[in-house]
Protein backbone atom coordinates (compact mmCIF):
# COMPACT_ATOMS: atom_id res chain seq x y z
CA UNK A 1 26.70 -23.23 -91.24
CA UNK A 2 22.93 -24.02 -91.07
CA UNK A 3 21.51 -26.64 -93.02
CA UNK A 4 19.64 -23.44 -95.10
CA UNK A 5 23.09 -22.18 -96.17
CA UNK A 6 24.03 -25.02 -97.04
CA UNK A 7 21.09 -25.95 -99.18
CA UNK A 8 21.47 -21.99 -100.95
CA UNK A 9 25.37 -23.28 -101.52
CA UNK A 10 24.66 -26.43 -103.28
CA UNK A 11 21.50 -24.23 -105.43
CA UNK A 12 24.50 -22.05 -106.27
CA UNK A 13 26.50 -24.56 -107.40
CA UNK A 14 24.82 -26.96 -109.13
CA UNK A 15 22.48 -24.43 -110.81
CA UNK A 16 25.11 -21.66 -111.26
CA UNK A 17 22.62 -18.93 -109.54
CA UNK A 18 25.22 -16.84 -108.59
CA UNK A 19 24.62 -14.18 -105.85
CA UNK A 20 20.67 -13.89 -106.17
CA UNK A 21 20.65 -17.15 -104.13
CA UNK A 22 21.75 -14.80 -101.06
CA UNK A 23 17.88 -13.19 -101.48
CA UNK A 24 16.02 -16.49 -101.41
CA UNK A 25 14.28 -17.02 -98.19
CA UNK A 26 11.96 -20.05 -97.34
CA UNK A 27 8.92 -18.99 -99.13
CA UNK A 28 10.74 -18.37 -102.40
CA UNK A 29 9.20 -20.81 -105.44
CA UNK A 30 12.01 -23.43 -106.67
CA UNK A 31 10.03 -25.76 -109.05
CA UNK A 32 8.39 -23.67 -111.89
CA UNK A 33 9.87 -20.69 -111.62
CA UNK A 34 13.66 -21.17 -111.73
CA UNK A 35 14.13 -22.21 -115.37
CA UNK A 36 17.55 -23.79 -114.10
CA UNK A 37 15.96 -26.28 -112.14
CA UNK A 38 14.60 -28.69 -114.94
CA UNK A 39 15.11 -32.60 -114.57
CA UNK A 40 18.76 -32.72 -114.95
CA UNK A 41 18.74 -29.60 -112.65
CA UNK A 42 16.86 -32.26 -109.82
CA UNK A 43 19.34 -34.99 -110.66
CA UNK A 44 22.07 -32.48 -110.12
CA UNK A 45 20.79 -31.07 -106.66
CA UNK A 46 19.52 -34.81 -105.66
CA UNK A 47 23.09 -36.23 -106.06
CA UNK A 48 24.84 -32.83 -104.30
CA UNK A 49 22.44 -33.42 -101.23
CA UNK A 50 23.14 -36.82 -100.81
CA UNK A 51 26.95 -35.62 -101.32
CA UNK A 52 27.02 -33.09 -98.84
CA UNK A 53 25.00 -34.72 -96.27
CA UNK A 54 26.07 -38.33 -96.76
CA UNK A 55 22.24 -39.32 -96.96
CA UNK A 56 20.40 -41.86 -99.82
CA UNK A 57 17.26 -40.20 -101.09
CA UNK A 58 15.40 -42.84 -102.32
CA UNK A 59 13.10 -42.80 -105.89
CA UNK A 60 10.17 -42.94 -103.38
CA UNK A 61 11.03 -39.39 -101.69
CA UNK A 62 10.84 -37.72 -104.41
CA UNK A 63 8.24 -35.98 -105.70
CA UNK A 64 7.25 -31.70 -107.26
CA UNK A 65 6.38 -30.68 -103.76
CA UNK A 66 9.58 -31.48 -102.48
CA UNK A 67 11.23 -28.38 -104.52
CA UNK A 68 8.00 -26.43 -104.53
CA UNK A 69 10.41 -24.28 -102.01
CA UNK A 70 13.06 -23.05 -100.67
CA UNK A 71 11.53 -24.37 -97.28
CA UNK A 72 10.34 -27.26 -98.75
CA UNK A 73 14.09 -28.21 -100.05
CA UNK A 74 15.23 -27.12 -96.45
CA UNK A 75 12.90 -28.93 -94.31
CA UNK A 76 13.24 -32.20 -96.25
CA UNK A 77 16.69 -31.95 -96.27
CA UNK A 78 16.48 -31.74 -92.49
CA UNK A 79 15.16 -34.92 -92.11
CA UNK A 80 17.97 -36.65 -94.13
CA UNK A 81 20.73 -34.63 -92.52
């Protein structure tokens, strides 16, 4: 499984997006314009990345741009994985 798929799995999850996660691509907008991801929403998908990927995201790393994305999400999870 790609590191994409598994990034779409864990939005699935942890935002309960159901199928229409299987239509994102990289440009689709995260941040904004998914009313699911609010800040308990980042929390959630913070904590499920470091889960999945046994990573440590530190306070630092994070910031709006990060989850502008789906190929924001993706390629910063790519450095941690």
């Amino acid at each position: 499984m790609t590191i994409e798929a598994l990034v779409k799995d864990i939005l699935r999850q942890h935002l309960q997006l159901g199928n229409a996660v299987d239509n994102y691509d990289t440009d689709t907008l995260l941040l904004g314009a998914l009313p699911e991801l609010d800040s308990m929403g980042v929390v959630a998908l913070i904590t499920a990345i470091e889960d999945n990927f046994g990573c440590t995201i530190d306070d630092d790393e994070i910031d709006a741009e990060l989850f502008t994305t789906l190929g924001s999400l993706v390629a910063f999870v790519e450095t941690k994985a």
